[in-house]
PDB file of N, CA and C in Angstrom:
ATOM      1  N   UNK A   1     -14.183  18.940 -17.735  1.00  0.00           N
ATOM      2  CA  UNK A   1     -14.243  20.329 -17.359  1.00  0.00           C
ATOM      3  C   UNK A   1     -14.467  21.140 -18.638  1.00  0.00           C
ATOM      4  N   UNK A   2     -15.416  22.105 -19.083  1.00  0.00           N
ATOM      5  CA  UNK A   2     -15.663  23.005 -19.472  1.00  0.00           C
ATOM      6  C   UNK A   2     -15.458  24.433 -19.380  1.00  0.00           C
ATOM      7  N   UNK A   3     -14.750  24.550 -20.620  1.00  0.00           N
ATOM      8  CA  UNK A   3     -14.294  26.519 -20.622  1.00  0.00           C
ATOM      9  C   UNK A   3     -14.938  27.259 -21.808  1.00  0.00           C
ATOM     10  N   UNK A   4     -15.920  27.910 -22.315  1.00  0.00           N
ATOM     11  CA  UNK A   4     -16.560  28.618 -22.757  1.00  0.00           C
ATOM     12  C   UNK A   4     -17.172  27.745 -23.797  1.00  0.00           C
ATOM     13  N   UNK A   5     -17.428  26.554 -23.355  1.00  0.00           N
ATOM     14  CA  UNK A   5     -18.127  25.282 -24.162  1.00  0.00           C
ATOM     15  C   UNK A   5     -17.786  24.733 -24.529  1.00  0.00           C
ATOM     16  N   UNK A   6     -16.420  24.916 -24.722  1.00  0.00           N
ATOM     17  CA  UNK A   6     -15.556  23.983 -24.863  1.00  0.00           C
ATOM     18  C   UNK A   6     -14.798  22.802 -23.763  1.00  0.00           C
ATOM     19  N   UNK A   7     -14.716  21.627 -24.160  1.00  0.00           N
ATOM     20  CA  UNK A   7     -13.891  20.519 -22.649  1.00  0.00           C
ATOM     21  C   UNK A   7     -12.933  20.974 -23.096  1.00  0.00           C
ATOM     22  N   UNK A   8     -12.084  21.068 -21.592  1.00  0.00           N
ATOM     23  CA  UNK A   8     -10.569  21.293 -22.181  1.00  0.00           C
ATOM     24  C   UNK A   8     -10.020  20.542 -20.579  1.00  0.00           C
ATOM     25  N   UNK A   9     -10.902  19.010 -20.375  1.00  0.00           N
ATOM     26  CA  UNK A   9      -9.827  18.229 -19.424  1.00  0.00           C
ATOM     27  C   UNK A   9     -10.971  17.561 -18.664  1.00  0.00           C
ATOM     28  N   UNK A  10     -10.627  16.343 -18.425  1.00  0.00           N
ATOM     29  CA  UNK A  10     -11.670  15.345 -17.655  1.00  0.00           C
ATOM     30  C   UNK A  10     -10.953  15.269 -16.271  1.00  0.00           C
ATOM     31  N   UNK A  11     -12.134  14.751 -15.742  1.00  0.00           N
ATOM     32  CA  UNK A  11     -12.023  14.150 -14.297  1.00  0.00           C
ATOM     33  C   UNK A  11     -12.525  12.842 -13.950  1.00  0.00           C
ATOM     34  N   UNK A  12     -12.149  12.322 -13.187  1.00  0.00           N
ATOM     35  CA  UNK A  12     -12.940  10.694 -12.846  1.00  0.00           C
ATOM     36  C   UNK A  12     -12.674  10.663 -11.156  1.00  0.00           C
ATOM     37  N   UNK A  13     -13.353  10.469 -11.000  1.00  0.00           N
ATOM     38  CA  UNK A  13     -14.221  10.400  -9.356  1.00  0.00           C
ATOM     39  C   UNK A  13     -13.773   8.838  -9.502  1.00  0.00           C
ATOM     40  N   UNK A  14     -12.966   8.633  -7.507  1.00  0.00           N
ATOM     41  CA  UNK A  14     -12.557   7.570  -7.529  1.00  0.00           C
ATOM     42  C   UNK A  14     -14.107   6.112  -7.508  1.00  0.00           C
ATOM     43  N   UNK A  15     -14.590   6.336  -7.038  1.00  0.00           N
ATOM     44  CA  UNK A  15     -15.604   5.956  -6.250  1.00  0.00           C
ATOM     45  C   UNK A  15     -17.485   6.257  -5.833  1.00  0.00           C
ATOM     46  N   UNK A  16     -18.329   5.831  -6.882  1.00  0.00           N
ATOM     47  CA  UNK A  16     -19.622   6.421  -6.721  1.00  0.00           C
ATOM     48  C   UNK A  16     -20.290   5.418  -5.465  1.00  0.00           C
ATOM     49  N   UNK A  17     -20.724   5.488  -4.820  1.00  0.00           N
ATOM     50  CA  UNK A  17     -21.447   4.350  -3.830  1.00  0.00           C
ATOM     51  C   UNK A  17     -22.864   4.478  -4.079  1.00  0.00           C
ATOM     52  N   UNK A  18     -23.484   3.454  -4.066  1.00  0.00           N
ATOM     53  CA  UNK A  18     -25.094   3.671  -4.294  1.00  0.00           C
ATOM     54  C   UNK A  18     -25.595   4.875  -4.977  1.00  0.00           C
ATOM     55  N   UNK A  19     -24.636   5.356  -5.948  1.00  0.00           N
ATOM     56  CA  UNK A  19     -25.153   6.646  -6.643  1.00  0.00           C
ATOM     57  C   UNK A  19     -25.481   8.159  -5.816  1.00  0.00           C
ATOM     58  N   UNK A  20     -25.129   7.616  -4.831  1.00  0.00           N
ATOM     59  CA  UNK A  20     -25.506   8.388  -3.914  1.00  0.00           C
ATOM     60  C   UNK A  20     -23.951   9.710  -3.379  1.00  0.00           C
ATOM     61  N   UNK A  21     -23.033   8.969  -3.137  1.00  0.00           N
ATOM     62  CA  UNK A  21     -21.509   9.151  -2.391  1.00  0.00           C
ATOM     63  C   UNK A  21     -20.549   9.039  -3.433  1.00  0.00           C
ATOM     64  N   UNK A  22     -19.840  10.491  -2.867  1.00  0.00           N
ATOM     65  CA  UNK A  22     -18.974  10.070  -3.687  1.00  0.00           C
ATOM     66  C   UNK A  22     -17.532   9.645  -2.411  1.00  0.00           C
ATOM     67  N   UNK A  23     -16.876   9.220  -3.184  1.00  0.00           N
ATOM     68  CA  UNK A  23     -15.133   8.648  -2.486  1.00  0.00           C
ATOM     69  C   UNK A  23     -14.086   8.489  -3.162  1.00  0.00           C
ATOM     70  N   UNK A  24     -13.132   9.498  -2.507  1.00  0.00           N
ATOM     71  CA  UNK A  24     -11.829  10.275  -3.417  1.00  0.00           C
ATOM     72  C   UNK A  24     -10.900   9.480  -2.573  1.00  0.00           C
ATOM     73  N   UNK A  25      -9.843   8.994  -3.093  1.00  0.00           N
ATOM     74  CA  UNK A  25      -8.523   8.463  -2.154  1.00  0.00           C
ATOM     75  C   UNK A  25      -7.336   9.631  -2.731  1.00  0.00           C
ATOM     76  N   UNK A  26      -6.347   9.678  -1.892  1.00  0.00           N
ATOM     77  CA  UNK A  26      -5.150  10.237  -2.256  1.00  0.00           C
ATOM     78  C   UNK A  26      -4.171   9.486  -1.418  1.00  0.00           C
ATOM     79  N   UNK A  27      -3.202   9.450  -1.783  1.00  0.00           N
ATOM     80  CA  UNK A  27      -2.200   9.355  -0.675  1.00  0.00           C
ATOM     81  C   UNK A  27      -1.261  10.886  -1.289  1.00  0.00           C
ATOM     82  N   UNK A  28      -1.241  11.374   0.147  1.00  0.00           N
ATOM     83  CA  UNK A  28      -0.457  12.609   0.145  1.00  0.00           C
ATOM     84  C   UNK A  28       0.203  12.712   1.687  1.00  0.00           C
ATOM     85  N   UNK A  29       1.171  13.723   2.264  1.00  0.00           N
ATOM     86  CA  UNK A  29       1.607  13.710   3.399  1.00  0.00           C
ATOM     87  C   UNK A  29       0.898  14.698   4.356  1.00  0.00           C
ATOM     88  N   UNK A  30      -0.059  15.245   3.494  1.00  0.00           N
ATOM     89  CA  UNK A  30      -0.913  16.871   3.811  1.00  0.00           C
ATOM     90  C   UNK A  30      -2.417  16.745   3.340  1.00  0.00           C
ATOM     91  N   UNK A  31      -3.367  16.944   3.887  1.00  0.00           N
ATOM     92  CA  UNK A  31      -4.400  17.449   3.274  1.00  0.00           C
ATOM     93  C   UNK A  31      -3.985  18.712   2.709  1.00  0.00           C
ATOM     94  N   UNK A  32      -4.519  18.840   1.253  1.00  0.00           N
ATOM     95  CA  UNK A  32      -4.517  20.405   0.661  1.00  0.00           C
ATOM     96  C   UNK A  32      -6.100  21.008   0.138  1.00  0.00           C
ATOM     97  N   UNK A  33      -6.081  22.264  -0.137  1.00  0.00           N
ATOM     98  CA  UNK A  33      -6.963  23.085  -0.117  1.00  0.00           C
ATOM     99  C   UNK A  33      -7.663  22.576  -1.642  1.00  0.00           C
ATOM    100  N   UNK A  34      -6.933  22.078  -2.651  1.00  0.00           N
ATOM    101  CA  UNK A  34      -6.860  21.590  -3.803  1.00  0.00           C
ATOM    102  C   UNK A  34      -7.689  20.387  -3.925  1.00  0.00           C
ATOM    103  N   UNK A  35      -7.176  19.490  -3.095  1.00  0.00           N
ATOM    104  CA  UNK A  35      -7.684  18.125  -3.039  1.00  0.00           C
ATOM    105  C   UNK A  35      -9.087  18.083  -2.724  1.00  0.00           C
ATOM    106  N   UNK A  36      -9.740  18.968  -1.412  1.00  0.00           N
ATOM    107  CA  UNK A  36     -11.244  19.800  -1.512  1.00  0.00           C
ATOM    108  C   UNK A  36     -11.779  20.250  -2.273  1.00  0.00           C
ATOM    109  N   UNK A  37     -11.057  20.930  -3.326  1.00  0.00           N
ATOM    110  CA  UNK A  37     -11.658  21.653  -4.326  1.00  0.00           C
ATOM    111  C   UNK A  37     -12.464  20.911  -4.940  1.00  0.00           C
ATOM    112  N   UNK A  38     -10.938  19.939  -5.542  1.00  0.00           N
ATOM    113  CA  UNK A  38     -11.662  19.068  -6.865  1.00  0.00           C
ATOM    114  C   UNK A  38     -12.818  18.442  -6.030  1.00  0.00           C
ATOM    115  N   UNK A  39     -12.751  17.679  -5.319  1.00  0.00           N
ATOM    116  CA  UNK A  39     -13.794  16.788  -4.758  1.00  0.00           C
ATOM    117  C   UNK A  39     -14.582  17.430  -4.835  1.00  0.00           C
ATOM    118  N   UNK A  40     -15.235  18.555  -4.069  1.00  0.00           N
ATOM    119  CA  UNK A  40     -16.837  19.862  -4.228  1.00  0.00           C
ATOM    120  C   UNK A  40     -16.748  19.381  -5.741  1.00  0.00           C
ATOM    121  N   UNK A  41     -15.930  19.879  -6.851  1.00  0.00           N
ATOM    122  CA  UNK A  41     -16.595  20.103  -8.286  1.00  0.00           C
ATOM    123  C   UNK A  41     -16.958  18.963  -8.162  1.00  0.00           C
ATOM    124  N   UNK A  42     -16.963  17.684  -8.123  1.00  0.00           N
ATOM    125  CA  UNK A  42     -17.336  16.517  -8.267  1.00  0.00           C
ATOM    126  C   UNK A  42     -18.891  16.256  -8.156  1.00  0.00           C
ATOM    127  N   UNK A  43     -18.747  16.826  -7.042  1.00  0.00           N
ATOM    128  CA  UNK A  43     -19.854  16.738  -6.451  1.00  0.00           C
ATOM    129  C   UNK A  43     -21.125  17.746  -6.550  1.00  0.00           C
ATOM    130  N   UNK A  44     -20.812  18.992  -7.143  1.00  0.00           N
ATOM    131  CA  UNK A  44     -21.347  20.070  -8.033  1.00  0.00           C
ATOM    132  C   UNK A  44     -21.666  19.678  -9.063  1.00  0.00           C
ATOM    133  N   UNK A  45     -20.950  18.765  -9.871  1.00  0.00           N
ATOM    134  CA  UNK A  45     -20.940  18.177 -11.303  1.00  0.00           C
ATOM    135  C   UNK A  45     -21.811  17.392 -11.928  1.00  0.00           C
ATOM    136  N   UNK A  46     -21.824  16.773 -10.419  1.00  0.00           N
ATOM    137  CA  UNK A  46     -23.104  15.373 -11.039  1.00  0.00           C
ATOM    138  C   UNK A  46     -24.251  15.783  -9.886  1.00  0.00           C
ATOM    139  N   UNK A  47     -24.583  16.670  -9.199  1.00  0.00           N
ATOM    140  CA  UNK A  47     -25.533  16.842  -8.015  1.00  0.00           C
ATOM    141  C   UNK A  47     -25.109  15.772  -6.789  1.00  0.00           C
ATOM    142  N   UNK A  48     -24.806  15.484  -6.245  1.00  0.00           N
ATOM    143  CA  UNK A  48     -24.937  14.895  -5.012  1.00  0.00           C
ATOM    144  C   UNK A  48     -24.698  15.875  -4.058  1.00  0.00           C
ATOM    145  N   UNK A  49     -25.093  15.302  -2.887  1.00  0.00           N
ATOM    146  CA  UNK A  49     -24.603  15.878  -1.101  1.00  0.00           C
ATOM    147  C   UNK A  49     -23.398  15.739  -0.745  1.00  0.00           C
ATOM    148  N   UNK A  50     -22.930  14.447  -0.737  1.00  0.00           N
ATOM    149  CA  UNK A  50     -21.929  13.935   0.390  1.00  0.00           C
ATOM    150  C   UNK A  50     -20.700  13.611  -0.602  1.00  0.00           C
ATOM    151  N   UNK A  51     -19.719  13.777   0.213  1.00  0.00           N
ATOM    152  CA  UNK A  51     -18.316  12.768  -0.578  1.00  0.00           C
ATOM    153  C   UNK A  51     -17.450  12.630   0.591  1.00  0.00           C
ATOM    154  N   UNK A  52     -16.815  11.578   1.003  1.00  0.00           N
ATOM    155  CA  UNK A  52     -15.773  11.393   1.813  1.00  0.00           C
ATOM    156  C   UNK A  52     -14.579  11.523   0.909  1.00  0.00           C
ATOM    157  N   UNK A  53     -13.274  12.204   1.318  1.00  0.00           N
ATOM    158  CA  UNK A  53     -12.378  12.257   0.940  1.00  0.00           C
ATOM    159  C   UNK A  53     -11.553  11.093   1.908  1.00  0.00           C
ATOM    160  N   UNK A  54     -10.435  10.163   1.616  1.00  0.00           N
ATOM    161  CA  UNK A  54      -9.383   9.655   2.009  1.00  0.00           C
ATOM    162  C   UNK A  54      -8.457   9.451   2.167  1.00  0.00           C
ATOM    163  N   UNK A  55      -7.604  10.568   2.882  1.00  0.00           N
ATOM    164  CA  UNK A  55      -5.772  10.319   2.151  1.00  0.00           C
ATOM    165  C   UNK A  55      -5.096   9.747   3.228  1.00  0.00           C
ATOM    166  N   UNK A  56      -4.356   9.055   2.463  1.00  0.00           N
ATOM    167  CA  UNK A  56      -3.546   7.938   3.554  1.00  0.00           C
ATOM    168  C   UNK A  56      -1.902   9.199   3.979  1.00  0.00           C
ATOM    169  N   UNK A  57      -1.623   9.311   4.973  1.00  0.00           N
ATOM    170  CA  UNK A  57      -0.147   9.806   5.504  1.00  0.00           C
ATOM    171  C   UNK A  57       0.651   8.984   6.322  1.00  0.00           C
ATOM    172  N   UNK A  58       2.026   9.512   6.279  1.00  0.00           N
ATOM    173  CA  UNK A  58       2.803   8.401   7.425  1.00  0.00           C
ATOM    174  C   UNK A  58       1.872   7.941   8.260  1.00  0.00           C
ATOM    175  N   UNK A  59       1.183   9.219   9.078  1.00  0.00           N
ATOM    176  CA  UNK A  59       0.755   8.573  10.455  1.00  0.00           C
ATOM    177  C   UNK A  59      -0.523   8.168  10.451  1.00  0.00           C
ATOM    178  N   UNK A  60      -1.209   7.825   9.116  1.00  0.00           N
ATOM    179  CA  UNK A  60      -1.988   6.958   9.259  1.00  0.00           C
ATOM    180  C   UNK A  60      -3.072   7.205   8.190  1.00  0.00           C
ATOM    181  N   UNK A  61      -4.411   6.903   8.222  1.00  0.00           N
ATOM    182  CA  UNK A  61      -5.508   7.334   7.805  1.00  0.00           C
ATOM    183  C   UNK A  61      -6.316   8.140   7.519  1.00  0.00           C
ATOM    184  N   UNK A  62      -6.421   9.170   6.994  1.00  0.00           N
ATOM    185  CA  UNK A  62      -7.362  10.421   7.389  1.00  0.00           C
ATOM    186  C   UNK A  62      -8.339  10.485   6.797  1.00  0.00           C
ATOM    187  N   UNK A  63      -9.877  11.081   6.877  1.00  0.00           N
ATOM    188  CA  UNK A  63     -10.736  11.210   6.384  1.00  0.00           C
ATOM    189  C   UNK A  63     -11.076  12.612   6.339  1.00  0.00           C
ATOM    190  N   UNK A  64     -12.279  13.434   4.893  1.00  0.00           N
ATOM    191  CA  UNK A  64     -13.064  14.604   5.254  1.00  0.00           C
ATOM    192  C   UNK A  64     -14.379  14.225   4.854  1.00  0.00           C
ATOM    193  N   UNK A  65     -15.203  14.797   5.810  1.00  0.00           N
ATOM    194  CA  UNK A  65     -16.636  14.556   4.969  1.00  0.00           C
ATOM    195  C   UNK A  65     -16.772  16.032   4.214  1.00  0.00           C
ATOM    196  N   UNK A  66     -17.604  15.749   2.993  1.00  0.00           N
ATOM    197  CA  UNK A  66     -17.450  16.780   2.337  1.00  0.00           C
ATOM    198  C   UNK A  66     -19.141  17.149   2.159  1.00  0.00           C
ATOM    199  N   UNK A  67     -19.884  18.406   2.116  1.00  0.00           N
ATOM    200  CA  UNK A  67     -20.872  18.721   1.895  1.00  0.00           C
ATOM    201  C   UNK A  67     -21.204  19.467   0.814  1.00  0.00           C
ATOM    202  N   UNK A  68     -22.054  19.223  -0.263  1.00  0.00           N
ATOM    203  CA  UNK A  68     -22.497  20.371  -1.556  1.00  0.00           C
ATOM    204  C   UNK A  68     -22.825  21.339  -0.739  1.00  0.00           C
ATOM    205  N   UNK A  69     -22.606  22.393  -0.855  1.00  0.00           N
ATOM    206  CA  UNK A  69     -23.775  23.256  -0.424  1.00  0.00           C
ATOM    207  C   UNK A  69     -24.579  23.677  -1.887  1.00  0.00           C
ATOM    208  N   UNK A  70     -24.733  23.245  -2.842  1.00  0.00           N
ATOM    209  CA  UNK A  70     -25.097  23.843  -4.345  1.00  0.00           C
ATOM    210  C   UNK A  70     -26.393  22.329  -4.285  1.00  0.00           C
ATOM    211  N   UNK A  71     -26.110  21.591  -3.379  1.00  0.00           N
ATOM    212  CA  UNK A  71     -27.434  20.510  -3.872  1.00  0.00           C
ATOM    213  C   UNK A  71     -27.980  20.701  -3.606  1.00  0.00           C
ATOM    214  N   UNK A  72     -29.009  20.293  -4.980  1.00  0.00           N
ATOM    215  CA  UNK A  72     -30.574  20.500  -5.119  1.00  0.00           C
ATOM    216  C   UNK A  72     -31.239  18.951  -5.536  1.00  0.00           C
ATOM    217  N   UNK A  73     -32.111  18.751  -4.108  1.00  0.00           N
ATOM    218  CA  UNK A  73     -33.189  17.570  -4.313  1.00  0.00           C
ATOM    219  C   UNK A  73     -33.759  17.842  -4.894  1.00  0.00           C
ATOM    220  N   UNK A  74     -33.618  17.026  -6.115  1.00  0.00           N
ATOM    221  CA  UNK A  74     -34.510  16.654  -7.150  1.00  0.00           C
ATOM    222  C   UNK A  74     -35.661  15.468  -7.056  1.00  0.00           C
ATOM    223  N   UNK A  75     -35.466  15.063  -6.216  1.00  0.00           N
ATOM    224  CA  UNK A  75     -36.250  13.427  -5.925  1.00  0.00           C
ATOM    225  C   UNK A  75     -38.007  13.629  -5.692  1.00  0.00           C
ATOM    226  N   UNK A  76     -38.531  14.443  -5.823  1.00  0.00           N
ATOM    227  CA  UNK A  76     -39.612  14.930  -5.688  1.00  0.00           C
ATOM    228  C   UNK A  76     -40.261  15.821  -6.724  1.00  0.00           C
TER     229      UNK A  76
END
């Protein structure tokens, strides 16, 4: 992360898939507004579309699909 050009703190993305996806795990008891966040910068960060988020809770499994709205196809 960058603050007036300066890093002042990294991040590491659990999971790249085919360069394409990204995939965040948590175990938490809540989805939070936070845990979205970071994931978007992630995904703002390096350009991609998609990221599934994963947090495991008591009652089980949960998933989010997550969308850039800031991506830009470059593939052309």
């Amino acid at each position: 992360m960058w603050y007036n050009g300066e890093c002042v703190g990294k991040y590491f993305l659990d999971f790249l898939i085919d360069k394409k996806i990204v995939v965040e795990f948590k175990v938490i008891p809540n989805f939070r507004h936070v845990h979205l966040k970071q994931t978007l910068e992630y995904l703002q960060t390096v350009n991609l579309k998609l990221a599934i988020l994963i947090y495991f809770t008591r009652d089980g499994v949960r998933y989010r699909r997550i969308i850039n709205p800031k991506f830009k196809d470059n593939s052309f």
